[in-house]
C-alpha atoms as a PDB file:
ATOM      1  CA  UNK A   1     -38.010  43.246 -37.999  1.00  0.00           C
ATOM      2  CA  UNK A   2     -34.429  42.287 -38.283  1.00  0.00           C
ATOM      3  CA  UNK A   3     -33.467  38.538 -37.475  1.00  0.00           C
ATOM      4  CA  UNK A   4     -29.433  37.918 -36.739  1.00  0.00           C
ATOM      5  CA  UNK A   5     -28.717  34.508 -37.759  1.00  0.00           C
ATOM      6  CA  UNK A   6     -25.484  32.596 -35.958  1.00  0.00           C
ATOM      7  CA  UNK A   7     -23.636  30.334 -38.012  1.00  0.00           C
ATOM      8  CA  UNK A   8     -21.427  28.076 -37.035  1.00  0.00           C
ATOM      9  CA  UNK A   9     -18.185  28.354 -38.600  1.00  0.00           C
ATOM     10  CA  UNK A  10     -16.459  24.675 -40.011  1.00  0.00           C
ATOM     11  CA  UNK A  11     -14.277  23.493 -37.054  1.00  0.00           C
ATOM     12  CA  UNK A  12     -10.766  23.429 -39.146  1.00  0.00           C
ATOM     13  CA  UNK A  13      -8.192  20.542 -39.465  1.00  0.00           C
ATOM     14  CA  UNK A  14      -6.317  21.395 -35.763  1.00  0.00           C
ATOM     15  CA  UNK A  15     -10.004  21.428 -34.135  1.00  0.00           C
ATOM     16  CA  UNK A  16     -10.602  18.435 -35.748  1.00  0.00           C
ATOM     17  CA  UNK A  17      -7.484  16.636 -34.363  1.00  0.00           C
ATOM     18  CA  UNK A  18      -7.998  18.294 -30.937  1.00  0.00           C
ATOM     19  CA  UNK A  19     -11.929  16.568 -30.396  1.00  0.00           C
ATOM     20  CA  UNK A  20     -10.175  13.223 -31.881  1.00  0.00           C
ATOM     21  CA  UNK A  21      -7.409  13.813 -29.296  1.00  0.00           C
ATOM     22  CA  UNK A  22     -10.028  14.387 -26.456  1.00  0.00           C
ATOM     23  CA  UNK A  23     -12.082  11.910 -28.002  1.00  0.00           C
ATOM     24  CA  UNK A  24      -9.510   9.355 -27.480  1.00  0.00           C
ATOM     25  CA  UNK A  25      -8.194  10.182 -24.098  1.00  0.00           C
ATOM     26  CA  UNK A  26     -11.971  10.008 -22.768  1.00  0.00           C
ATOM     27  CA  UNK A  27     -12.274   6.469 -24.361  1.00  0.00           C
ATOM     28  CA  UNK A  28      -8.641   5.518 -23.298  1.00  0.00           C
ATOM     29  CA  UNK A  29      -9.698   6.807 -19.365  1.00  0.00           C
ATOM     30  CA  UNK A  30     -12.693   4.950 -19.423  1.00  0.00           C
ATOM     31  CA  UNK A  31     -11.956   1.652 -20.905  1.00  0.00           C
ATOM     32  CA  UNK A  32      -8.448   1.733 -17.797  1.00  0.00           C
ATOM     33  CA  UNK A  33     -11.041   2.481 -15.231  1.00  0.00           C
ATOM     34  CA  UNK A  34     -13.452  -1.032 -16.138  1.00  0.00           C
ATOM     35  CA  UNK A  35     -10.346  -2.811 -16.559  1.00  0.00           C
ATOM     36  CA  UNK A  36      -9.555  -1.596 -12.979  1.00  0.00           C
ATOM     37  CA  UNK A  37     -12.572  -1.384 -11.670  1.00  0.00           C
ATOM     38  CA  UNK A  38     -14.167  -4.640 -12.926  1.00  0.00           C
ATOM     39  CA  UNK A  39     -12.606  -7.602 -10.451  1.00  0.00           C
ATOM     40  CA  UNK A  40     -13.636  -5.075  -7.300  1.00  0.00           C
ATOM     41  CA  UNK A  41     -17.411  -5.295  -9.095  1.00  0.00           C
ATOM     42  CA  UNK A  42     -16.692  -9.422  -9.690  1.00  0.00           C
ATOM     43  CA  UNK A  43     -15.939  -9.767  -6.501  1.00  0.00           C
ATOM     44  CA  UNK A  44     -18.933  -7.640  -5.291  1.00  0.00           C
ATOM     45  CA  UNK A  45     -20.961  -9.896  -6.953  1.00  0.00           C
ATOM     46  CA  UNK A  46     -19.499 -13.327  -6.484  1.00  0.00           C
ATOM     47  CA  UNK A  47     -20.540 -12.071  -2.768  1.00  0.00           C
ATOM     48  CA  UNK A  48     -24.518 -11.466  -2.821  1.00  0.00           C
ATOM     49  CA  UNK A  49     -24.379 -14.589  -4.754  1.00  0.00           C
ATOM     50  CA  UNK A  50     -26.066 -17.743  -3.685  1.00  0.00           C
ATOM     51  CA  UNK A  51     -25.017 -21.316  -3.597  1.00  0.00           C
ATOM     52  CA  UNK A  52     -26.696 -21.978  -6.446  1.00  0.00           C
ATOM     53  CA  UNK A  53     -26.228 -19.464  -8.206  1.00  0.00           C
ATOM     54  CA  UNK A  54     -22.293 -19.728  -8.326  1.00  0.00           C
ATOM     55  CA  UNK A  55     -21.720 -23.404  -8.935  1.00  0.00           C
ATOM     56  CA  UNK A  56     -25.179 -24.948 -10.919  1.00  0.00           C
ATOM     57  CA  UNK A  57     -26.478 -21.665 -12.631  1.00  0.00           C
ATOM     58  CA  UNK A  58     -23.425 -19.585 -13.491  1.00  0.00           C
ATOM     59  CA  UNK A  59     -22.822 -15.956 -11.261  1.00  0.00           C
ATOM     60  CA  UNK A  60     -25.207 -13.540 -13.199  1.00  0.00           C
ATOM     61  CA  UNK A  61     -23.608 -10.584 -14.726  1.00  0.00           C
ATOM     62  CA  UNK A  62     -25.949  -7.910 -12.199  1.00  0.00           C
ATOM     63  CA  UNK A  63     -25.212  -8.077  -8.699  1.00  0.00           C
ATOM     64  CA  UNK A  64     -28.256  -9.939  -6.884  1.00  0.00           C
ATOM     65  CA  UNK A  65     -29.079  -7.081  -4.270  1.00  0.00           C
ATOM     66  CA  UNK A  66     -31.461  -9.093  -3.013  1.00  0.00           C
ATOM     67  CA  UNK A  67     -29.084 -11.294  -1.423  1.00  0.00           C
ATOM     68  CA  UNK A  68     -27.663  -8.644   0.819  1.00  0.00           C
ATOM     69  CA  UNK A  69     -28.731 -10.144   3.845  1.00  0.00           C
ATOM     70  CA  UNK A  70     -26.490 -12.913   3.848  1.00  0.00           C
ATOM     71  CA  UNK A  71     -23.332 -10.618   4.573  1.00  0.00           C
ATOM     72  CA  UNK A  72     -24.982 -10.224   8.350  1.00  0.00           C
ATOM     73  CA  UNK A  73     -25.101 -13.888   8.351  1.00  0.00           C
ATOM     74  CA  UNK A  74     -21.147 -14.270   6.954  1.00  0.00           C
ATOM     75  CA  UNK A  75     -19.975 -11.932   9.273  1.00  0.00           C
ATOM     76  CA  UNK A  76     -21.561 -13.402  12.076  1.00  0.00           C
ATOM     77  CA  UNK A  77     -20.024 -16.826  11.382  1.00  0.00           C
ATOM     78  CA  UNK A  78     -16.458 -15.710   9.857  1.00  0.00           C
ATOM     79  CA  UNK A  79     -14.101 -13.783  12.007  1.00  0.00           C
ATOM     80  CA  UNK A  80     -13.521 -11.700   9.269  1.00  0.00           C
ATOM     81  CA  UNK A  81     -12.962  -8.112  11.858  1.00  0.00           C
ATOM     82  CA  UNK A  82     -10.663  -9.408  14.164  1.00  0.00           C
ATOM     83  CA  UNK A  83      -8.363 -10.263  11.310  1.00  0.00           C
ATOM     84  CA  UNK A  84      -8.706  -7.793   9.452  1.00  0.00           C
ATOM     85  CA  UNK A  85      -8.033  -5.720  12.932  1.00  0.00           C
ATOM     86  CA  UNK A  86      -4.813  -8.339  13.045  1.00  0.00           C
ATOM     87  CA  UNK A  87      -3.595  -7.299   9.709  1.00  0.00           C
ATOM     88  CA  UNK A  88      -3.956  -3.145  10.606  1.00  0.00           C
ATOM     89  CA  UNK A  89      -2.014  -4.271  13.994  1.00  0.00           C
ATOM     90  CA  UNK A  90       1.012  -5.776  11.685  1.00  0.00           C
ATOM     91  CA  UNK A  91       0.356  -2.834   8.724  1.00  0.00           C
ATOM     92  CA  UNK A  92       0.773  -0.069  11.300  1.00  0.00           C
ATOM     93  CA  UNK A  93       3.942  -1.692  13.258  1.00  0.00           C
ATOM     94  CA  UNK A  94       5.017  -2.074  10.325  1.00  0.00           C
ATOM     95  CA  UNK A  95       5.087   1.347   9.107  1.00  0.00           C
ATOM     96  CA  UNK A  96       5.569   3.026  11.300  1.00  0.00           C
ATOM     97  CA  UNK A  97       8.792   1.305  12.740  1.00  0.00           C
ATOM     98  CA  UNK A  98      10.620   1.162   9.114  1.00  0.00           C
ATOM     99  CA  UNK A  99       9.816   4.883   8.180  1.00  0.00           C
ATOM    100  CA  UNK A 100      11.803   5.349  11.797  1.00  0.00           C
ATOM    101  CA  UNK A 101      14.597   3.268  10.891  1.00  0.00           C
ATOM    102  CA  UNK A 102      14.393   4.168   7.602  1.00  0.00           C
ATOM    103  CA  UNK A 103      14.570   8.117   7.945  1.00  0.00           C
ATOM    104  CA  UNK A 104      17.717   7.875  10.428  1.00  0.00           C
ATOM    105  CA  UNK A 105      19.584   5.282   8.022  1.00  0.00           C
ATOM    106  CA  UNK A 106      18.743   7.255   5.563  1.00  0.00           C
ATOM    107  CA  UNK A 107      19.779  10.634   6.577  1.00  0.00           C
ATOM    108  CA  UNK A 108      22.807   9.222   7.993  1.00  0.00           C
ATOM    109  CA  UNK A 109      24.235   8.176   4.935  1.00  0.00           C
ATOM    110  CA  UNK A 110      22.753  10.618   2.881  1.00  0.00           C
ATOM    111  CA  UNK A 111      24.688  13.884   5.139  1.00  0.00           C
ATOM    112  CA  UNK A 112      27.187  12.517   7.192  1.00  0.00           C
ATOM    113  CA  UNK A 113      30.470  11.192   5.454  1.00  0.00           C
ATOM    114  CA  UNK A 114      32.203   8.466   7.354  1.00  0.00           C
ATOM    115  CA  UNK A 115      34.530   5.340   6.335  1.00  0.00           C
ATOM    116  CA  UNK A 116      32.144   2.412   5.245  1.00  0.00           C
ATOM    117  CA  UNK A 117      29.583   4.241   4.117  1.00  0.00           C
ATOM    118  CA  UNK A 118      29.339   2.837   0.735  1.00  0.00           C
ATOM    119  CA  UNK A 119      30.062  -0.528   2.605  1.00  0.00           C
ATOM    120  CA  UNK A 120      26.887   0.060   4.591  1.00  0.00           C
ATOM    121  CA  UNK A 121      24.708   0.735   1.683  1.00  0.00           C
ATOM    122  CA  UNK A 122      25.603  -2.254  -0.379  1.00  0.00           C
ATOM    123  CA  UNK A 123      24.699  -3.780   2.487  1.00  0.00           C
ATOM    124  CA  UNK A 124      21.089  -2.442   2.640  1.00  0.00           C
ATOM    125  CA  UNK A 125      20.785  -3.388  -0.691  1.00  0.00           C
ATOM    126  CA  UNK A 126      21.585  -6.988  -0.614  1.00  0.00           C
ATOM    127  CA  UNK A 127      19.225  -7.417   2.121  1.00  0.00           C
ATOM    128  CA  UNK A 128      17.098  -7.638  -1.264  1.00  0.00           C
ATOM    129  CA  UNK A 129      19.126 -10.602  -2.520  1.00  0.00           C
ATOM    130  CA  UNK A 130      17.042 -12.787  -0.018  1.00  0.00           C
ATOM    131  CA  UNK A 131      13.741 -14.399  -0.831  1.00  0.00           C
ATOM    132  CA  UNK A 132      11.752 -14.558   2.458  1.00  0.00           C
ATOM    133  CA  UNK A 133      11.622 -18.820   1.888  1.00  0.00           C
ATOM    134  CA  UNK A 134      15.389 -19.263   2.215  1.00  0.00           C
ATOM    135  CA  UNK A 135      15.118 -17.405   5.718  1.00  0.00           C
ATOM    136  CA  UNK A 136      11.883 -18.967   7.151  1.00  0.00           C
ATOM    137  CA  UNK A 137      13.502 -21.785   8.749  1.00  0.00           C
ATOM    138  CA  UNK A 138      16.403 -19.980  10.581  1.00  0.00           C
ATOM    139  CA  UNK A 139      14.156 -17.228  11.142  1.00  0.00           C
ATOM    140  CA  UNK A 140      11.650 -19.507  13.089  1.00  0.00           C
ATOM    141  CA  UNK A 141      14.227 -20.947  14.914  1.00  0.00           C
ATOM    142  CA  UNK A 142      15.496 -17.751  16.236  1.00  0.00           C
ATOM    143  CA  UNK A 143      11.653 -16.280  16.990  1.00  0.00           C
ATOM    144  CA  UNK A 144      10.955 -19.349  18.858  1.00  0.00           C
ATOM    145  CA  UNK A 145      13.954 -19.033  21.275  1.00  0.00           C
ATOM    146  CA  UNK A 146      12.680 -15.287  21.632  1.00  0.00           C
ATOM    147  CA  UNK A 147       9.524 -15.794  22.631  1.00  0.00           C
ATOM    148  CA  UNK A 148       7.816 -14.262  19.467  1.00  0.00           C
ATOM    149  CA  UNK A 149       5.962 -17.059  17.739  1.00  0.00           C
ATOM    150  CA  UNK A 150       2.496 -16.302  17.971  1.00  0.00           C
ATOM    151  CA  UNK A 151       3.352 -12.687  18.167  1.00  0.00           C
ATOM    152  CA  UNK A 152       2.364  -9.858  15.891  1.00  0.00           C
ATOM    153  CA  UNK A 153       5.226  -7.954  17.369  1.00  0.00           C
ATOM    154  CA  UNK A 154       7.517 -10.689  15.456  1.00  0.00           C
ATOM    155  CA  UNK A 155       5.995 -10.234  12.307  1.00  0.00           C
ATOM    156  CA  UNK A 156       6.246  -6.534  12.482  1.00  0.00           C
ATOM    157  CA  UNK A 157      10.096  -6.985  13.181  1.00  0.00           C
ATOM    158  CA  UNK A 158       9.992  -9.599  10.232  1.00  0.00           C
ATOM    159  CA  UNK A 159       8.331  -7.479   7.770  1.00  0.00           C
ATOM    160  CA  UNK A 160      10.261  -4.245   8.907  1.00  0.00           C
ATOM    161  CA  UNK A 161      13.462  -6.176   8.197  1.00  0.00           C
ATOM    162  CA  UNK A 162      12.298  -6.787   4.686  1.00  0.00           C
ATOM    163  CA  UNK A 163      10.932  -3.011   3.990  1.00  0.00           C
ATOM    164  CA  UNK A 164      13.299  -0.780   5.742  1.00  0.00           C
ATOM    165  CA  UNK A 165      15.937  -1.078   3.151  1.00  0.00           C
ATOM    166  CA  UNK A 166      14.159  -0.369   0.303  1.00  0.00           C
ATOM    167  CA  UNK A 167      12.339   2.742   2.583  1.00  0.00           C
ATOM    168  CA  UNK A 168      15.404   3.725   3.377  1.00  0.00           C
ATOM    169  CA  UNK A 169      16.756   4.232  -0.075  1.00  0.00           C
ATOM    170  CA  UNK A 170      13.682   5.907  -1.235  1.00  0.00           C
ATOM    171  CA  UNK A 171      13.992   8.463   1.171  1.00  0.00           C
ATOM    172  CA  UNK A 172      17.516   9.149   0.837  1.00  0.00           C
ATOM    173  CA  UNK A 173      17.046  10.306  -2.332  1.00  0.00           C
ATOM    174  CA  UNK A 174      14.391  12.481  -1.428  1.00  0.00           C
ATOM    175  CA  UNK A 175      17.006  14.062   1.169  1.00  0.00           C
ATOM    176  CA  UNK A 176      19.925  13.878  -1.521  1.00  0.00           C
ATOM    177  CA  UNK A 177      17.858  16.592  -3.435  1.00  0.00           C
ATOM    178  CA  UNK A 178      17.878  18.717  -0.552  1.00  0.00           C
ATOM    179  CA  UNK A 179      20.017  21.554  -0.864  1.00  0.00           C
ATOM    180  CA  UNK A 180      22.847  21.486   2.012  1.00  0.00           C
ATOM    181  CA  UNK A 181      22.420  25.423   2.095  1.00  0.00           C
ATOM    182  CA  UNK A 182      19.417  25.308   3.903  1.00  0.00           C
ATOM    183  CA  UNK A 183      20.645  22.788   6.930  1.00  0.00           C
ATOM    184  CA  UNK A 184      23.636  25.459   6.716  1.00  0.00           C
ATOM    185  CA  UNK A 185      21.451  28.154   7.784  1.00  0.00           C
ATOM    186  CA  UNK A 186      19.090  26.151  10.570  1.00  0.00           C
ATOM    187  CA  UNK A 187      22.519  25.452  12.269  1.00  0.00           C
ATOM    188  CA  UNK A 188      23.899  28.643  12.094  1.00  0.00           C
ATOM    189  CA  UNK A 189      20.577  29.887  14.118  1.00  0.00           C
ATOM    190  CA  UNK A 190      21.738  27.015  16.606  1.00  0.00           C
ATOM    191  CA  UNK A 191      19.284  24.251  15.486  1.00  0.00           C
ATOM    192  CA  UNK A 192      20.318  20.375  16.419  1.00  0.00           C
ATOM    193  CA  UNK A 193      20.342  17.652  13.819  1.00  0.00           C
ATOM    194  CA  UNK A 194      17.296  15.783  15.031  1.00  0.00           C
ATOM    195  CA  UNK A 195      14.914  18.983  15.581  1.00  0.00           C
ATOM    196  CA  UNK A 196      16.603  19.954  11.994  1.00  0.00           C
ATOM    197  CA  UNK A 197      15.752  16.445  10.324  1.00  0.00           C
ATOM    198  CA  UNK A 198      11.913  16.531  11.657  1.00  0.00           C
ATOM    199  CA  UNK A 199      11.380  20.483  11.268  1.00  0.00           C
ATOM    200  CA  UNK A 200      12.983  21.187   7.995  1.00  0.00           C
ATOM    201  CA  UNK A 201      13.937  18.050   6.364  1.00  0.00           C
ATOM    202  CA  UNK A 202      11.095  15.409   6.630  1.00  0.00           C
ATOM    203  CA  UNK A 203       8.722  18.429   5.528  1.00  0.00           C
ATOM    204  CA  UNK A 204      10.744  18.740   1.810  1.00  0.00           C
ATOM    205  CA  UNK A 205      10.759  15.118   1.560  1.00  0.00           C
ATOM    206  CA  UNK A 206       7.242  14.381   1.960  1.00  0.00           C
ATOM    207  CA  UNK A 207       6.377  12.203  -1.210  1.00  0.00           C
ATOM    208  CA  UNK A 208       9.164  10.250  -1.041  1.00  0.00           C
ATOM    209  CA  UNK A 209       7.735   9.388   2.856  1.00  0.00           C
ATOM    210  CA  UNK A 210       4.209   8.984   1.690  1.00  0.00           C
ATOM    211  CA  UNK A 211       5.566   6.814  -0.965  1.00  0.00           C
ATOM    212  CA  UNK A 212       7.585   4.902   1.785  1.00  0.00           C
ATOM    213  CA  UNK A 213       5.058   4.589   3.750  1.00  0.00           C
ATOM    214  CA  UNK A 214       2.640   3.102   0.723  1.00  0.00           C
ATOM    215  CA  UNK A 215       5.263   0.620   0.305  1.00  0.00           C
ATOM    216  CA  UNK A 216       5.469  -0.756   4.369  1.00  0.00           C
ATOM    217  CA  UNK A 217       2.344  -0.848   4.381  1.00  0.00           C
ATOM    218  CA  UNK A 218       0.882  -3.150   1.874  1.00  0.00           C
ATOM    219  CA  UNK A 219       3.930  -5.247   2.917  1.00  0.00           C
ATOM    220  CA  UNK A 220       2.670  -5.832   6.319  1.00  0.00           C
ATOM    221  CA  UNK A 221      -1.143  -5.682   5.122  1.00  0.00           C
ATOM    222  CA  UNK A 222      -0.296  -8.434   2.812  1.00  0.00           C
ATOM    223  CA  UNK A 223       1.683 -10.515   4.898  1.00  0.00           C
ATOM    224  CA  UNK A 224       1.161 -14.259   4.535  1.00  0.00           C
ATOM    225  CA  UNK A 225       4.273 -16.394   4.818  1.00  0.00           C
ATOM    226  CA  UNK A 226       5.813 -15.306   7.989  1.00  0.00           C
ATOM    227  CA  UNK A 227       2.807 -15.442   9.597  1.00  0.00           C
ATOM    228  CA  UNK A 228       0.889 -18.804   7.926  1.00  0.00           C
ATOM    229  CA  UNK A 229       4.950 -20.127   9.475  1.00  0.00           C
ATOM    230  CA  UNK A 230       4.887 -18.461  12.851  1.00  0.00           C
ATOM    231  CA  UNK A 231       1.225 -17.794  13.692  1.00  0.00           C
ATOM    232  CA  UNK A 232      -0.909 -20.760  14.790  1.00  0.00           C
ATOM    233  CA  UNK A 233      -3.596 -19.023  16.803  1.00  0.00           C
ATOM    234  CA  UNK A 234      -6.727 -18.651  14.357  1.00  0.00           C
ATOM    235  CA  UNK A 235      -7.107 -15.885  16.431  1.00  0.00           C
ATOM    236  CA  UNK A 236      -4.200 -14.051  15.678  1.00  0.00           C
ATOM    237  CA  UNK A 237      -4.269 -14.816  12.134  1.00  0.00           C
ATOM    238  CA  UNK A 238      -3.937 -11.940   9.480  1.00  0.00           C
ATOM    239  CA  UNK A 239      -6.879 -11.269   7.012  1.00  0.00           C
ATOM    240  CA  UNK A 240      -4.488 -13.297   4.325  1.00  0.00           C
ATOM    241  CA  UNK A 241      -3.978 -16.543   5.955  1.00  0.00           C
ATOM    242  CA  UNK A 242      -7.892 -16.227   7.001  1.00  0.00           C
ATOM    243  CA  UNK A 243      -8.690 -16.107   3.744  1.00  0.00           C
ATOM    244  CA  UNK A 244      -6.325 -19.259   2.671  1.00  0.00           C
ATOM    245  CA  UNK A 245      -8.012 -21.279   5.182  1.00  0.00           C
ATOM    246  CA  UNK A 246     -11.181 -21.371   3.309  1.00  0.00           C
ATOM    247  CA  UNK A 247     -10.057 -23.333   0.591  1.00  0.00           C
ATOM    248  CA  UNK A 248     -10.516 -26.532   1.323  1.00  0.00           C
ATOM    249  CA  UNK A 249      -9.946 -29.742  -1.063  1.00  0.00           C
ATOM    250  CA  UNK A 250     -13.537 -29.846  -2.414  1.00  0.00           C
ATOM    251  CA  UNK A 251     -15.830 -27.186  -1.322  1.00  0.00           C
ATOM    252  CA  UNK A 252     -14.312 -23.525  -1.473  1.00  0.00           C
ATOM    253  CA  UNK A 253     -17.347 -21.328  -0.299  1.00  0.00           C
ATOM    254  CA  UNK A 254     -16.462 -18.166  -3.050  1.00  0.00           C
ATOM    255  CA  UNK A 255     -19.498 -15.878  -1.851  1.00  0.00           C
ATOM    256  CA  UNK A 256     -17.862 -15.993   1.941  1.00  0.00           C
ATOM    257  CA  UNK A 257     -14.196 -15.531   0.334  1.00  0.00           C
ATOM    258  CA  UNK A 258     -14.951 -13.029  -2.001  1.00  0.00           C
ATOM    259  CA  UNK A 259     -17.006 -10.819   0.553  1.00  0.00           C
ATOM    260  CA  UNK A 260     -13.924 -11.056   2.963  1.00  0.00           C
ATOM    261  CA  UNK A 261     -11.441 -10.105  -0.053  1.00  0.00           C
ATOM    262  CA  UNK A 262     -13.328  -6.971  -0.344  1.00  0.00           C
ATOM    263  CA  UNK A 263     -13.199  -6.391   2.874  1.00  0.00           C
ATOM    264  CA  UNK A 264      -9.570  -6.465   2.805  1.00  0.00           C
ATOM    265  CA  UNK A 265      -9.366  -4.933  -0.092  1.00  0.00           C
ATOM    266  CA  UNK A 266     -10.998  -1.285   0.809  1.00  0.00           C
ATOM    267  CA  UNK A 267      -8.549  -0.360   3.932  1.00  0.00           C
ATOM    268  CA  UNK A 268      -5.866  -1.098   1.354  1.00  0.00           C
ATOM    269  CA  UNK A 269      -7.570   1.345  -1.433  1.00  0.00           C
ATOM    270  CA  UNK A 270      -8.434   3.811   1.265  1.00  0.00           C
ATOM    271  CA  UNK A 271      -4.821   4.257   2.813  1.00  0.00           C
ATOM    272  CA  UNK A 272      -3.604   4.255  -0.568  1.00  0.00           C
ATOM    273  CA  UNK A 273      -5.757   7.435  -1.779  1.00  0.00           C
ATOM    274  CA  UNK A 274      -4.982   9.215   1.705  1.00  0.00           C
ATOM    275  CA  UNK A 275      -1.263   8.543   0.852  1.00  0.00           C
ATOM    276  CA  UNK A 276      -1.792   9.925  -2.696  1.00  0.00           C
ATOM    277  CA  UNK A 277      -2.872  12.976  -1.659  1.00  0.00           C
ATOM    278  CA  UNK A 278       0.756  13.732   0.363  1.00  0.00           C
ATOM    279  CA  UNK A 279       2.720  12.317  -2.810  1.00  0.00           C
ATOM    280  CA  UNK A 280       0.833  15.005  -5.189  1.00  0.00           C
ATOM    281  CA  UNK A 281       0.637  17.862  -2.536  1.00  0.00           C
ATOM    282  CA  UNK A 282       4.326  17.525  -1.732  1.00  0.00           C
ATOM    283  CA  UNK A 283       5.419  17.398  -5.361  1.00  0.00           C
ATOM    284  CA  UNK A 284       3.668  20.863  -5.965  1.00  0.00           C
ATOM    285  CA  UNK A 285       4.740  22.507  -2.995  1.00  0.00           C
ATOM    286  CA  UNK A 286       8.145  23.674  -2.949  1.00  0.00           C
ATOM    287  CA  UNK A 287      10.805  24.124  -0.793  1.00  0.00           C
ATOM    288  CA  UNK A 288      11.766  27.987  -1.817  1.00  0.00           C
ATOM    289  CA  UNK A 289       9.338  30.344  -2.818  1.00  0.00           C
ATOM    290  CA  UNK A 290      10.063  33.230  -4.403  1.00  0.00           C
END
């Protein structure tokens, strides 16, 4: 009977380094995603909390489970939908009407060469200069002679006016890498500017829309100045002056504020992964194959 015997040869001084290498990325990976991931599991727990619990026994480190039944009884008594359905109103207007403005401002100044162009950029950019408290008072002014206090419409203007510019310069230089050559050719097979911009331009520039996009909207999901200022209608509040108004002088009910903060928090986390996914598939795709 013959018996082969495998032996298992001394990993050498590269292998070595290579497992230390992996070693260390693994530990590096995991220790970013608990850093990460540990206030969304705080919060998830300050939630199923009790009472007692949070402010004469200390929040236990284990979510209490048990205490999932109060959420029915939260949601029932905290309007917690219809402003987080305010704050997708205001996201969405938001977004959508900057990536508009932004694309045309951008392309404009991007392709076509006309005097005060560089005028017109600087002045983009010092939209910037301006914190949104310097404007609030002048701004109300002119919203309440328009008609657009209580009005999500005039915080989606508001926000846009704050966004666009910095939209608009991230996609211009996603069109500035654009070769001209291939706009050369679409109009030489008789192809207008606008069906060239949305059939052959906005597809090469997708990341730097999706990242545009990322941008207007956590700026409108997140909006609480212009509308704490303009907004007095509870029911027309945004999720982040809902939130505010639970803090009160001396009781702050945390298990009610922290289940509404995740609530806001997981539209936000789940537009941003959607979003991701045209950033990274736009990078790899190119716009000549060959």
């Amino acid at each position: 009977m013959t018996t082969s015997l495998t032996s298992t040869k001394p990993l050498g001084r590269r292998g070595v380094l290579a497992r230390m290498g992996s070693l260390g990325k693994a530990t590096l990976i995991t220790l970013l995603v608990v850093f990460t991931g540990f206030p969304v599991y705080w919060m998830l727990g300050t939630s199923l909390g009790t009472e007692q619990s949070l402010y004469r026994d200390g929040q236990p480190l284990l979510p209490e489970f048990a205490n999932i039944g109060q959420w029915g009884t939260f949601l029932s008594e905290v309007p917690i939908l219809r402003w987080l359905g305010n704050s997708f109103v205001i996201a969405a207007g938001t977004t959508v009407l900057s990536l508009v403005l932004a694309t045309m401002a951008a392309y404009a100044l991007s392709r076509y060469r006309f005097r005060g162009r560089g005028v017109a950029g600087f002045i983009f950019f010092s939209t910037q200069m301006l914190p949104e408290a310097l404007i609030i008072v002048p701004l109300y002014a002119i919203f309440a002679g328009a008609g657009l206090l209580n009005s999500h419409w005039g915080l989606v203007l508001a926000d846009t006016a704050f966004v666009m510019p910095v939209s608009m310069f991230i996609i211009k230089s996603g069109i500035d890498k654009i070769p001209y050559e291939i706009e050369e050719s679409a109009r030489i097979d008789g192809c207008s500017r606008l069906r060239m911009l949305f059939t052959i331009v906005l597809p090469l520039i997708r990341p730097s829309i999706a990242a545009a996009a990322v941008i207007a909207f956590f700026d409108g999901w997140n909006e609480f100045m212009f509308a704490n200022t303009f907004i007095s209608d509870s029911n027309l509040w945004p999720a982040p002056v809902g939130l505010a108004s639970f803090l009160g002088q001396f009781y702050t009910p945390m298990n009610v504020v922290m289940l509404c903060a995740l609530l806001f928090a997981l539209p936000a986390i789940i537009f941003f992964l959607w979003a991701q996914r045209g950033i990274v598939s736009g990078l790899t795709a190119g716009s000549v194959k060959g």
